[in-house]
Protein backbone atom coordinates (compact mmCIF):
# COMPACT_ATOMS: atom_id res chain seq x y z
CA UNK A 1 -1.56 -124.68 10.43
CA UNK A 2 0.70 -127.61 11.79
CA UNK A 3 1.52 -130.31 9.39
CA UNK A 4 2.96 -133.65 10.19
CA UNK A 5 3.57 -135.12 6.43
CA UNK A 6 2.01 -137.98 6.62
CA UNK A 7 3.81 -141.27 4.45
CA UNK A 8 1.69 -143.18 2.34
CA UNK A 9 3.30 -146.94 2.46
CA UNK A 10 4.17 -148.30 -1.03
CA UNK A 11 1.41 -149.87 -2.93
CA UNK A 12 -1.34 -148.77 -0.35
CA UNK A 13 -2.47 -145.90 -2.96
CA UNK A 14 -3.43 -148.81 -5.36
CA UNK A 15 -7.39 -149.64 -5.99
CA UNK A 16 -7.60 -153.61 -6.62
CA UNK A 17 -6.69 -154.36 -9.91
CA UNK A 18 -9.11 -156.19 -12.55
CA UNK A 19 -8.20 -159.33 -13.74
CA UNK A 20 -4.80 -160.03 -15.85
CA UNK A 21 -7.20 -161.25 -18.52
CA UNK A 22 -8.77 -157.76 -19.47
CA UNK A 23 -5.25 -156.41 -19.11
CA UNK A 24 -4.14 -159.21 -21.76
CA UNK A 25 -7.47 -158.08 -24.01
CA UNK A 26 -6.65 -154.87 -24.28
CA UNK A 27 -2.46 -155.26 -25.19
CA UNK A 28 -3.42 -157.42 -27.76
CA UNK A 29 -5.70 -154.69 -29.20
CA UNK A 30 -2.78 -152.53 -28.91
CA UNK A 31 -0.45 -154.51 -30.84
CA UNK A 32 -2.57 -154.75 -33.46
CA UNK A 33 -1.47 -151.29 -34.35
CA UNK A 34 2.74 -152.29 -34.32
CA UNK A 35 3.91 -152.66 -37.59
CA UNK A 36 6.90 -153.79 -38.81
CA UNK A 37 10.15 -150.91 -38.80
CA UNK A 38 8.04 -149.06 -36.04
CA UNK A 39 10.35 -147.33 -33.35
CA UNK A 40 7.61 -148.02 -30.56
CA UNK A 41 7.62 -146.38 -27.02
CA UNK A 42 7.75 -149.44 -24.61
CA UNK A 43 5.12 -147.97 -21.22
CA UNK A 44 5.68 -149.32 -17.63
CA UNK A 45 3.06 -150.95 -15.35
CA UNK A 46 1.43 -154.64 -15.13
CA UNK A 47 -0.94 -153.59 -18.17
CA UNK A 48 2.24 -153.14 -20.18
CA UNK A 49 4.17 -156.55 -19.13
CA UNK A 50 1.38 -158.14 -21.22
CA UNK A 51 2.24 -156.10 -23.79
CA UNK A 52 6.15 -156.94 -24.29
CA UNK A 53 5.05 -160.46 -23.93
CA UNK A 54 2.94 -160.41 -27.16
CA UNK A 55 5.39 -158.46 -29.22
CA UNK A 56 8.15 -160.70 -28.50
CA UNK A 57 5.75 -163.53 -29.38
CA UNK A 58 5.48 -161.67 -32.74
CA UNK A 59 8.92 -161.27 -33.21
CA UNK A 60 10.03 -164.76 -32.45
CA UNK A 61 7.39 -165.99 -35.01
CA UNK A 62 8.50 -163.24 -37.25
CA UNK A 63 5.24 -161.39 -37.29
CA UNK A 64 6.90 -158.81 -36.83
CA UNK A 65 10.25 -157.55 -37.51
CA UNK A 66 12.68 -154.41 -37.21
CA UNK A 67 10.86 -152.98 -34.41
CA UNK A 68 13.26 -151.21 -31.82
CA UNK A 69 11.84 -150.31 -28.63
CA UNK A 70 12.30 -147.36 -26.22
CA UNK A 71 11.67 -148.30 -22.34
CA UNK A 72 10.32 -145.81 -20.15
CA UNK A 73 11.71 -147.16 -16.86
CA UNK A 74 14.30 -149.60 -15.47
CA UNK A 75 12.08 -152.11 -15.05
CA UNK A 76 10.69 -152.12 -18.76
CA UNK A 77 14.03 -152.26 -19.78
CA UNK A 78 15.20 -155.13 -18.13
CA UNK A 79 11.98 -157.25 -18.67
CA UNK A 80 12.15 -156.37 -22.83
CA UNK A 81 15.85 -157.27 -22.61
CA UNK A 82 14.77 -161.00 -20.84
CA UNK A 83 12.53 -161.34 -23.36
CA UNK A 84 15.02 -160.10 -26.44
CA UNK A 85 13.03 -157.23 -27.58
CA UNK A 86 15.67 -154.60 -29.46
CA UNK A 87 15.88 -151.66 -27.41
CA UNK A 88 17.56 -147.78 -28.23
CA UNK A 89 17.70 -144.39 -26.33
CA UNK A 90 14.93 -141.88 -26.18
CA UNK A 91 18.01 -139.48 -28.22
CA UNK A 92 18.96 -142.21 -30.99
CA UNK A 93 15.74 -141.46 -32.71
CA UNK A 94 14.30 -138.49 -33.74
CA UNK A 95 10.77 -139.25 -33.23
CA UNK A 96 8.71 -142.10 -31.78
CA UNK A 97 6.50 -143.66 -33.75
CA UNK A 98 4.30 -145.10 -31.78
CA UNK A 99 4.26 -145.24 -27.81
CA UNK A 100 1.80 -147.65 -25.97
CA UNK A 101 1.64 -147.04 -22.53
CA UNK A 102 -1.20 -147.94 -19.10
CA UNK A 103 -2.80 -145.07 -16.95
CA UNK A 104 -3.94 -145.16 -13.22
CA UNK A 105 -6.94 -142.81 -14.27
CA UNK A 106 -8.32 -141.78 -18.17
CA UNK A 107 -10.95 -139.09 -18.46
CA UNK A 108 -13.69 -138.77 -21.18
CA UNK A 109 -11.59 -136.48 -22.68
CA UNK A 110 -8.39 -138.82 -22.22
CA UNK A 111 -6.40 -137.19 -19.97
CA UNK A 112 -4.84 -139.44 -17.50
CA UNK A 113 -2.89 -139.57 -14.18
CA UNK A 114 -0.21 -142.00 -14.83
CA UNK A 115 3.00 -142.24 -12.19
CA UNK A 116 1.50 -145.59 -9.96
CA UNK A 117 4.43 -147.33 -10.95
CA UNK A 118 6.86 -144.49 -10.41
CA UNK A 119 8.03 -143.82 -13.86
CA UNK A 120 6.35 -140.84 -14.66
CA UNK A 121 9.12 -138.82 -15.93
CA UNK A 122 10.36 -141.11 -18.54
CA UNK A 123 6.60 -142.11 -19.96
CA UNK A 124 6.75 -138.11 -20.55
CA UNK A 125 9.32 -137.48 -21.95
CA UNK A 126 8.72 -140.34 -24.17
CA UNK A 127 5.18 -139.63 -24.74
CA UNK A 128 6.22 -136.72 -25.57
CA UNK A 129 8.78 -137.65 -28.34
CA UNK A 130 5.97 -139.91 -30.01
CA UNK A 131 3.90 -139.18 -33.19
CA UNK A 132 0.71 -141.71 -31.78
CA UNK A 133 0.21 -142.74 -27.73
CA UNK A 134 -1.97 -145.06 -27.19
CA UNK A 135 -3.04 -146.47 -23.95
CA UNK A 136 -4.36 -149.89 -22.84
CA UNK A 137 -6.16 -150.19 -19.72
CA UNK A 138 -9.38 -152.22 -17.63
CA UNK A 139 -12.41 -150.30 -17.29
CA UNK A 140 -12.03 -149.56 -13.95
CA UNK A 141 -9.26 -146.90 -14.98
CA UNK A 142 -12.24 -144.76 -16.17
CA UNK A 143 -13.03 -141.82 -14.29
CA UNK A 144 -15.69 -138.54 -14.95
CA UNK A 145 -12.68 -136.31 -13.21
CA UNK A 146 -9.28 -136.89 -12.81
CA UNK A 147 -8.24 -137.39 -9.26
CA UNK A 148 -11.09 -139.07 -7.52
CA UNK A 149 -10.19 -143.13 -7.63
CA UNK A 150 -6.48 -142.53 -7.64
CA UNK A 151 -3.31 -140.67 -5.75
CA UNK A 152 -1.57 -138.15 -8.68
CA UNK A 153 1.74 -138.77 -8.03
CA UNK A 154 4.30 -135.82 -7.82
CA UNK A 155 8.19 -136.14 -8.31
CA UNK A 156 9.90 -133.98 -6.30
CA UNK A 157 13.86 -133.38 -5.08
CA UNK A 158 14.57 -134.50 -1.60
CA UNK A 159 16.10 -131.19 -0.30
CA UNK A 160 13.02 -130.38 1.79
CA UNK A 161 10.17 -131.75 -0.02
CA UNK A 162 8.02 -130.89 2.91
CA UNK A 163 7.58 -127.35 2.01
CA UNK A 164 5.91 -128.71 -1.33
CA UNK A 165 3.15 -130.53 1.07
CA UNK A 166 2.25 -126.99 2.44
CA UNK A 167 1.64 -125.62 -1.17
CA UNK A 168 -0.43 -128.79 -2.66
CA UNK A 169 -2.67 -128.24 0.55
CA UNK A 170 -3.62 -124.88 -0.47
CA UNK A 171 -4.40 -126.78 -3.81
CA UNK A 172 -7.16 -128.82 -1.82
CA UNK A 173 -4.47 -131.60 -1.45
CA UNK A 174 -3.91 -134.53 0.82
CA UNK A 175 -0.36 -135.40 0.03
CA UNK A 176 2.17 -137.96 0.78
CA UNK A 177 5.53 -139.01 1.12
CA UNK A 178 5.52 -142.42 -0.75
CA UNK A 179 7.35 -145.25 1.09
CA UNK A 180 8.38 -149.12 0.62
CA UNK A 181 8.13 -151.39 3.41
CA UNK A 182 11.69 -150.62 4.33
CA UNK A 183 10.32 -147.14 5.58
CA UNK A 184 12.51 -144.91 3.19
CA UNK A 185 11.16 -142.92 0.61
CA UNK A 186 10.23 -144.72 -2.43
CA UNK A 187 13.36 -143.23 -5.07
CA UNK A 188 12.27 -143.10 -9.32
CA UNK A 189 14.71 -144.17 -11.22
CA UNK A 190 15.74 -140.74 -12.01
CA UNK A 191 16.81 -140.78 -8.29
CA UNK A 192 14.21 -138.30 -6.58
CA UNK A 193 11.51 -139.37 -4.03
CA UNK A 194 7.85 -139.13 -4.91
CA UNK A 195 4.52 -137.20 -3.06
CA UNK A 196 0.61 -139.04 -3.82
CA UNK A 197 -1.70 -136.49 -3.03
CA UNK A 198 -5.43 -136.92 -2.81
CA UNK A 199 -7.80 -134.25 -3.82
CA UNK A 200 -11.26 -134.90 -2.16
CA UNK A 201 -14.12 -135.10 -4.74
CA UNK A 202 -11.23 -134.90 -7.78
CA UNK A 203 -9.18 -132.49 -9.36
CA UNK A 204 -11.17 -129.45 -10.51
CA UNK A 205 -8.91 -127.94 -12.56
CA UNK A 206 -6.44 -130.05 -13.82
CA UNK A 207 -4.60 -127.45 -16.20
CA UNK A 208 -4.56 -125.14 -13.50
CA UNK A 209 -2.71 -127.20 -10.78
CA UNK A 210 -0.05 -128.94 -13.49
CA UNK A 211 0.89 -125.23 -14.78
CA UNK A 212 1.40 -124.28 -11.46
CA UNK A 213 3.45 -127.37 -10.26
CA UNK A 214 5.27 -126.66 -13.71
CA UNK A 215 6.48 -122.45 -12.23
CA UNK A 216 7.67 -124.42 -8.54
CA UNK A 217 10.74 -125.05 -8.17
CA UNK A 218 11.62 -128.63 -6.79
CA UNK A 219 8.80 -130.28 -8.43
CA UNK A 220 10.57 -132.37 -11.06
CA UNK A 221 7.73 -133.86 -12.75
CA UNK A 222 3.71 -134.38 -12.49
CA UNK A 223 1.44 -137.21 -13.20
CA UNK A 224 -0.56 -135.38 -14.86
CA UNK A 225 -0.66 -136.47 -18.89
CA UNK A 226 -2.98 -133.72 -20.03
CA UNK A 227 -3.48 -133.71 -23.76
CA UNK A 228 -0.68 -136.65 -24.70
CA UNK A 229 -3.28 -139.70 -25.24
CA UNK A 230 -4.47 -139.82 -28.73
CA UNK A 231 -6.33 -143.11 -28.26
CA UNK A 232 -7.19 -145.21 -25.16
CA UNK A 233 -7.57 -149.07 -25.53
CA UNK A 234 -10.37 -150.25 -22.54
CA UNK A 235 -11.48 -153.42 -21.93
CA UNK A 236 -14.33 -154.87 -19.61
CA UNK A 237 -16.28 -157.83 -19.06
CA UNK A 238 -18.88 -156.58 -21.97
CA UNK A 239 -15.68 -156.19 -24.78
CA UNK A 240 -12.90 -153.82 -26.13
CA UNK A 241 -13.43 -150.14 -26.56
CA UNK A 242 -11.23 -148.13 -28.43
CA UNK A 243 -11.53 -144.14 -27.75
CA UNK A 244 -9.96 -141.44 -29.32
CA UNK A 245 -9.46 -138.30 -28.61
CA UNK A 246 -11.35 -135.27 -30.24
CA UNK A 247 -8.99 -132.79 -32.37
């Protein structure tokens, strides 16, 4: 079979987003779990930028206090910085405390595909590193199976990244080379270029496709966040509903 790997234009991927207000809702929810001396895991995405606007509200007005933040992407980073949130290194601190993050997709079970905003690697590694995740989102993140209202994003290396659209087809795979309006390849801040691949009807076996993205070699990192969330945060028109996850 030919191939032409096709690009997928930054931003393109995206379903219309819910209103800012839900997003608001549903950080404020969130940070009703910070307390005070909590090393907290600062997420990336637009759900998020509500998020370090309340908790620097709550630490100007001394609501809080001696919280130090870890950002999971450039962008988080600079915005808590503007807004004179205390940041450290994922390797200053042994563990996380608490790391509130958004999703593109959450599952009844609370799995998520997360990577939209291109940071998928660092929310990992961070989520990772944390004792709690908990993730704030609109309703329309909800999903009965992961991969059927959103891209799952897949960092790769650049060194011919087209042999990695071959294998993802025999996974059932549409995928994508991700690109800005510039035309290049859309780079993560870790420097590597990223693939969105579509899976017609969803991803039936999530497990399955992340342990074998996890043996290839040039795959850097998934979006697939399978068994991280402890608790997701959702709100809708109707209210916020907290979930969490089934041990």
């Amino acid at each position: 079979m030919l191939f032409d790997f096709p690009i997928l234009r930054w931003g393109m991927h995206r379903p219309k987003q819910d209103s800012e207000g839900l997003k608001r809702r549903a950080a404020e929810a969130a940070l009703g779990q910070v307390r005070s001396g909590m090393v907290l895991g600062l997420g990336t995405g637009s759900t998020v930028a509500h998020l370090l606007d309340l908790l620097a509200e709550a630490l100007a007005s001394k609501a809080l206090s001696d919280i130090v933040g870890v950002p999971t992407s450039v962008q988080t980073e600079r915005r808590a910085k503007e807004l004179g949130i205390p940041l450290i290194g994922l390797a200053d601190r042994d563990r996380i405390d608490l790391t509130i993050d958004g999703a593109d997709e959450i599952s009844p079970s609370l799995d998520l595909i997360k990577g939209g905003g291109g940071a998928l690697l660092r929310e990992k590694m961070v989520a990772q590193a944390s004792t709690r995740v908990v993730i704030i989102a609109d309703a329309a993140k909800r999903v009965e199976r992961l991969g059927t209202t959103f891209a799952l994003p897949i960092e790769v290396v650049r060194w011919e990244w087209q042999t990695h659209v071959r294998f993802l087809h025999d996974w059932g795979a549409d995928a994508a080379l991700r690109v800005g309006p510039d035309g290049q390849p859309v780079a993560s801040d870790n420097g590597q270029i990223f693939l969105d691949c579509r899976f017609p009807g969803g991803i039936e076996d999530a497990a399955a496709l992340e342990n074998a993205l996890a043996r290839r070699a040039g795959v850097v990192e998934t979006g697939l966040f399978l068994d991280l969330a402890d608790e997701a945060i959702i709100a809708s028109p109707h209210g916020v509903e907290t979930i969490r996850r089934a041990r």
